[in-house]
Protein backbone atom coordinates (compact mmCIF):
# COMPACT_ATOMS: atom_id res chain seq x y z
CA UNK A 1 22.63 5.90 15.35
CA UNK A 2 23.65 9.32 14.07
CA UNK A 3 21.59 11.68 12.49
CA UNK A 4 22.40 12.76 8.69
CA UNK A 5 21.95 16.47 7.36
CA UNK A 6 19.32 16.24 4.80
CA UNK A 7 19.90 16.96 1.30
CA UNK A 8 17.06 18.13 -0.99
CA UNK A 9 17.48 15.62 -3.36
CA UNK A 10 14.52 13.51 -5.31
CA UNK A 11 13.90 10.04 -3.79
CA UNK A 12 11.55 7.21 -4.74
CA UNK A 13 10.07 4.96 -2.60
CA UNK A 14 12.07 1.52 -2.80
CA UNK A 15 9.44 -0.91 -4.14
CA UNK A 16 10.92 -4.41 -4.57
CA UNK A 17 9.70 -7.69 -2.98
CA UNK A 18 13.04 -7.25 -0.65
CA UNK A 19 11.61 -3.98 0.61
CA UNK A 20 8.57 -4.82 1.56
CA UNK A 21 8.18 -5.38 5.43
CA UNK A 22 7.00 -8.45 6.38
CA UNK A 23 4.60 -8.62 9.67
CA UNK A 24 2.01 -10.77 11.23
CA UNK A 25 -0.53 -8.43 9.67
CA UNK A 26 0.41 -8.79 6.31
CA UNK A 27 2.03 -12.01 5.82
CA UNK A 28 -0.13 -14.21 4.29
CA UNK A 29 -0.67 -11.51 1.86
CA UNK A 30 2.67 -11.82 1.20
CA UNK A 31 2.68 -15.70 0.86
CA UNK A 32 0.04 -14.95 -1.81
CA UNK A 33 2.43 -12.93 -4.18
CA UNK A 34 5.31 -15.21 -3.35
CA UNK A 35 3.25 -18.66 -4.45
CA UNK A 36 2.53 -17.07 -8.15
CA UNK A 37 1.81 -18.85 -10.44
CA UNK A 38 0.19 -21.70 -8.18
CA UNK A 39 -2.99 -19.62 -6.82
CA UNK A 40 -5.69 -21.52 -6.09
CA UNK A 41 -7.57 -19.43 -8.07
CA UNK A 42 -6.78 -17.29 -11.19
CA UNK A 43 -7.74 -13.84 -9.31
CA UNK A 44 -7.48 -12.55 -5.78
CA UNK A 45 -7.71 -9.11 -3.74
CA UNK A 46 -5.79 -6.99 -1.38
CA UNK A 47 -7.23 -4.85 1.29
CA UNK A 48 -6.40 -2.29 3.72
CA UNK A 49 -6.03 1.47 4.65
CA UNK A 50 -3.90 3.63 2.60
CA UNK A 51 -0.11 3.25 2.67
CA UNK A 52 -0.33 -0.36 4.38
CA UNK A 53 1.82 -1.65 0.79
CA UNK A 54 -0.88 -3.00 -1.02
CA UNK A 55 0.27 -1.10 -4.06
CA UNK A 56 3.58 -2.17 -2.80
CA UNK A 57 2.91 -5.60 -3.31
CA UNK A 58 0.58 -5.22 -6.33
CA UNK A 59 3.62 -3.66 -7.79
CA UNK A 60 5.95 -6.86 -6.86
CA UNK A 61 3.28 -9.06 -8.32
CA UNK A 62 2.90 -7.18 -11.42
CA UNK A 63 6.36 -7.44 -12.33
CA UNK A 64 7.08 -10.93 -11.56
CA UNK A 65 3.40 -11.66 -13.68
CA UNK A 66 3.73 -9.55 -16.26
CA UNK A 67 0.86 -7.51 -15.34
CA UNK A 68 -0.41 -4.64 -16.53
CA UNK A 69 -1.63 -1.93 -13.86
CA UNK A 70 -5.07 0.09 -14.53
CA UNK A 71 -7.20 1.90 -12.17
CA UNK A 72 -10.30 0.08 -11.48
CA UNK A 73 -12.16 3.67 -12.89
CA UNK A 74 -10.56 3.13 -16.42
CA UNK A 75 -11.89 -0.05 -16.81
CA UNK A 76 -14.71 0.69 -19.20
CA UNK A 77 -14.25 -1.04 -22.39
CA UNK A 78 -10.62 -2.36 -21.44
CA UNK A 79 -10.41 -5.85 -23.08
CA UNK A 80 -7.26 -6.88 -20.45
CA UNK A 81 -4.18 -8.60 -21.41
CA UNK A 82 -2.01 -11.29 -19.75
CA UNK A 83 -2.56 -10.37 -16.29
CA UNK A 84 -3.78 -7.71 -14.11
CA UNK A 85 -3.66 -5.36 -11.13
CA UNK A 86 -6.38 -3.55 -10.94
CA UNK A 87 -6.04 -0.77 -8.25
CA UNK A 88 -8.86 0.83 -6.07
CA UNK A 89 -11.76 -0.99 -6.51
CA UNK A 90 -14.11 0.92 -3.80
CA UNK A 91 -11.97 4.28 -4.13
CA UNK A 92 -15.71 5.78 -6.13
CA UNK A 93 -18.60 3.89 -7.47
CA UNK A 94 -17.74 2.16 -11.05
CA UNK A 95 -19.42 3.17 -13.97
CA UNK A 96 -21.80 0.55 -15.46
CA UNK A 97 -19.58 -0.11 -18.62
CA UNK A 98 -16.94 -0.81 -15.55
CA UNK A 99 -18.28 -3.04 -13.87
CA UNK A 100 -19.56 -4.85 -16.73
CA UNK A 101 -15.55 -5.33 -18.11
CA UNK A 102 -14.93 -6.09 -14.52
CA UNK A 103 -17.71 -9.11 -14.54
CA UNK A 104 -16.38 -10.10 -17.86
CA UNK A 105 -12.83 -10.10 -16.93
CA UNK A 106 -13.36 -12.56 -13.43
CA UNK A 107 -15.98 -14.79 -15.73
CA UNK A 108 -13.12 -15.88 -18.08
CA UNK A 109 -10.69 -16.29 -15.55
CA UNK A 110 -8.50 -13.60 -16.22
CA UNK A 111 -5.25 -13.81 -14.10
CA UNK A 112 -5.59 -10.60 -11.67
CA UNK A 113 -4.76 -8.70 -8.53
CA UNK A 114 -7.52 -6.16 -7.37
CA UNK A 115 -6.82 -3.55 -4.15
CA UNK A 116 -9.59 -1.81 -1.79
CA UNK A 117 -9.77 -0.02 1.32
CA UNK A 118 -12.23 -2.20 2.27
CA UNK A 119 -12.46 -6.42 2.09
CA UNK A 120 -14.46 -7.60 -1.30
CA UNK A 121 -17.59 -8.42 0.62
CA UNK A 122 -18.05 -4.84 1.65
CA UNK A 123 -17.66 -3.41 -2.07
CA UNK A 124 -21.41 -2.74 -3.73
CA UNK A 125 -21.50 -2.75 -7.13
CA UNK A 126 -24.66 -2.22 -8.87
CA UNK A 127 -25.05 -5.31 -10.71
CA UNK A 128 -25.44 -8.28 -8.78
CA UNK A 129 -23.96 -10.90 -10.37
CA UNK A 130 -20.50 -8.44 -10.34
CA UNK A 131 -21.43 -8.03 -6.11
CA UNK A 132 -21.29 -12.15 -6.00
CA UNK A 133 -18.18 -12.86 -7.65
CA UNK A 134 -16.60 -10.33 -5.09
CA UNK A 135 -18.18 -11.94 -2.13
CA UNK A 136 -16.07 -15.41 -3.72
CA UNK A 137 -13.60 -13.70 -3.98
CA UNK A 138 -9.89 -15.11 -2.18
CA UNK A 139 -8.57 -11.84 -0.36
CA UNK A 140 -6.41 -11.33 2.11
CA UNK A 141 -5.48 -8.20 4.35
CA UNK A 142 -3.00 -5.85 5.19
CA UNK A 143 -1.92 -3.97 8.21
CA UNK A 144 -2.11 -5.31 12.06
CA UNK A 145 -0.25 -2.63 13.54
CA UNK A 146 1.84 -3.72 16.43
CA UNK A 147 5.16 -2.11 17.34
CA UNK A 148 7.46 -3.78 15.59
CA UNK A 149 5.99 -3.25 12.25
CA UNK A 150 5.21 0.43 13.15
CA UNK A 151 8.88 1.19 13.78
CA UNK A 152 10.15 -0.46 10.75
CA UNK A 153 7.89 1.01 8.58
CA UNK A 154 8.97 4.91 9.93
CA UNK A 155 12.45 3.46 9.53
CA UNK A 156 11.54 2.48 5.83
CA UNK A 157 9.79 5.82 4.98
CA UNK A 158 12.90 7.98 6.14
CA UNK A 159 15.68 5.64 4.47
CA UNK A 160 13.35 6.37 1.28
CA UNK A 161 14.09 10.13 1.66
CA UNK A 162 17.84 9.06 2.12
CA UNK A 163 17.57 9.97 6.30
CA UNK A 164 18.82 8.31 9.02
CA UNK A 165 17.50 8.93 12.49
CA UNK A 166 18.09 8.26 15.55
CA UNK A 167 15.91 5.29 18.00
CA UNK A 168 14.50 8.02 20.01
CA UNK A 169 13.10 9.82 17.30
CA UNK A 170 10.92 6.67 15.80
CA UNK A 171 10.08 6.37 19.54
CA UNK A 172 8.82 9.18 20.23
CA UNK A 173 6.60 9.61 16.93
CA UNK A 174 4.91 5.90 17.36
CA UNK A 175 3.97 6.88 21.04
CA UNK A 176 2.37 10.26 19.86
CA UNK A 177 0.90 9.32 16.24
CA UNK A 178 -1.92 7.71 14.84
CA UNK A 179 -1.15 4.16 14.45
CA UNK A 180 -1.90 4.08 10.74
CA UNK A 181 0.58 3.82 7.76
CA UNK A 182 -0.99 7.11 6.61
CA UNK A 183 -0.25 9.06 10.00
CA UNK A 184 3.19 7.97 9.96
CA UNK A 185 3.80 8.75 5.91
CA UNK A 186 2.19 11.97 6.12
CA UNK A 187 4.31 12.84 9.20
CA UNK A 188 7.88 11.40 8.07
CA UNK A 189 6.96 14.17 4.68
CA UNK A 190 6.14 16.45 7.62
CA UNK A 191 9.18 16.41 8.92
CA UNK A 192 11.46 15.87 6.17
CA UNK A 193 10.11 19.23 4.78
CA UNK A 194 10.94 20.81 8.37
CA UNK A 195 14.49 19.39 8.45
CA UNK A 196 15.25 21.18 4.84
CA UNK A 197 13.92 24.06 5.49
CA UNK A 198 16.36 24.52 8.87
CA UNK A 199 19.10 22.59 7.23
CA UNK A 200 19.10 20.16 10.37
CA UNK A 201 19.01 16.82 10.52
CA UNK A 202 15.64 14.88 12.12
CA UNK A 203 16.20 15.01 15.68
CA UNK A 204 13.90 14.26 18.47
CA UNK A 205 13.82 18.10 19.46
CA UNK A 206 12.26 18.95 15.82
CA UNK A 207 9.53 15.62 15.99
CA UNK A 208 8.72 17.22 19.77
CA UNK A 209 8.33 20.75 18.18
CA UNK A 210 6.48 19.43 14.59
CA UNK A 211 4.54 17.17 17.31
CA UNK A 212 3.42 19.73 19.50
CA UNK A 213 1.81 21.96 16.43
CA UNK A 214 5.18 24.07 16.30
């Protein structure tokens, strides 16, 4: 594969259902999103560390539901619509008047998508009818690292900065990294950042250097 001069141009992350990488790990997650409208139940969460796609696939969800998106924090006094994604549900403690639209919102069946860190049964609201409904709740998580879905996702994050590296590179970065999305999206940044500032492209000899505190 050859290696491509970076440009400093603004990229986005590609978000659609197509870019999503499907693993082991995360697939029946996946099969979740893909089966809307015929859930077994009207709401359901996604869990896992950070960057393991669960906005990702919140994001997929919401468009093909109509959903609107609101931090699980802003949820005092919302009323909801349609549908729902309602992101970071154990990122802080809710207020009260939170988790009391929250409560309100599963009780009347309210079509939704919630994300966490952690699985539903592990979240602790204050009020306990609110901590029951989560422990009911269908969830399903995210991220089973194995190899395969390590090196596409470092492929992923650098064709999302428009790079192109080569084999050895992604090689040589799963061996040495944390095994966590976050690791490997902090460190593709990392090294993108490097890359500009030498006008180079990503080569094995800068991931050795960035790698070895250089």
């Amino acid at each position: 594969m050859v290696s491509q001069i970076p440009l400093p141009l603004h990229t986005a992350p590609r978000l659609g259902r197509t870019d999503f990488i499907v693993a082991p790990g995360n697939r029946a997650a996946v099969t979740l999103v893909d089966a809307w409208p015929d859930w077994p139940a009207p709401a359901a969460a996604l869990f896992g560390p950070s960057g393991s796609g669960k906005s990702h696939l919140a994001g997929v969800w919401a468009m093909r539901a109509g959903a609107e998106v609101v931090a699980a924090s802003d949820l005092a006094g919302f009323a909801g619509g349609a549908a729902l994604v309602i992101e970071d549900v154990d990122a802080a403690p809710l207020s009260p008047d939170a988790e009391t639209a929250l409560f309100a919102l599963l009780e009347r069946g309210q079509a939704m998508l919630l994300t966490a860190h952690e699985p539903p049964a592990r979240w602790r609201p204050n009020l306990p009818d609110l901590r029951s409904r989560f422990e009911a709740l269908l969830s399903f998580g995210l991220w089973a690292p194995d190899e395969a879905l390590l090196e596409a996702l470092a492929r992923k994050l650098f064709a999302d900065r428009q790079l192109a590296v080569p084999d050895a590179v992604i090689g040589q970065m799963i061996r040495s990294l944390e095994r966590s999305p976050g690791a490997l999206r902090d460190f593709v940044a990392k090294a993108d950042a490097a890359a500009l500032a030498a006008k180079k492209p990503v080569t094995t000899a800068l991931i050795r250097d960035l790698l070895a505190g250089n």
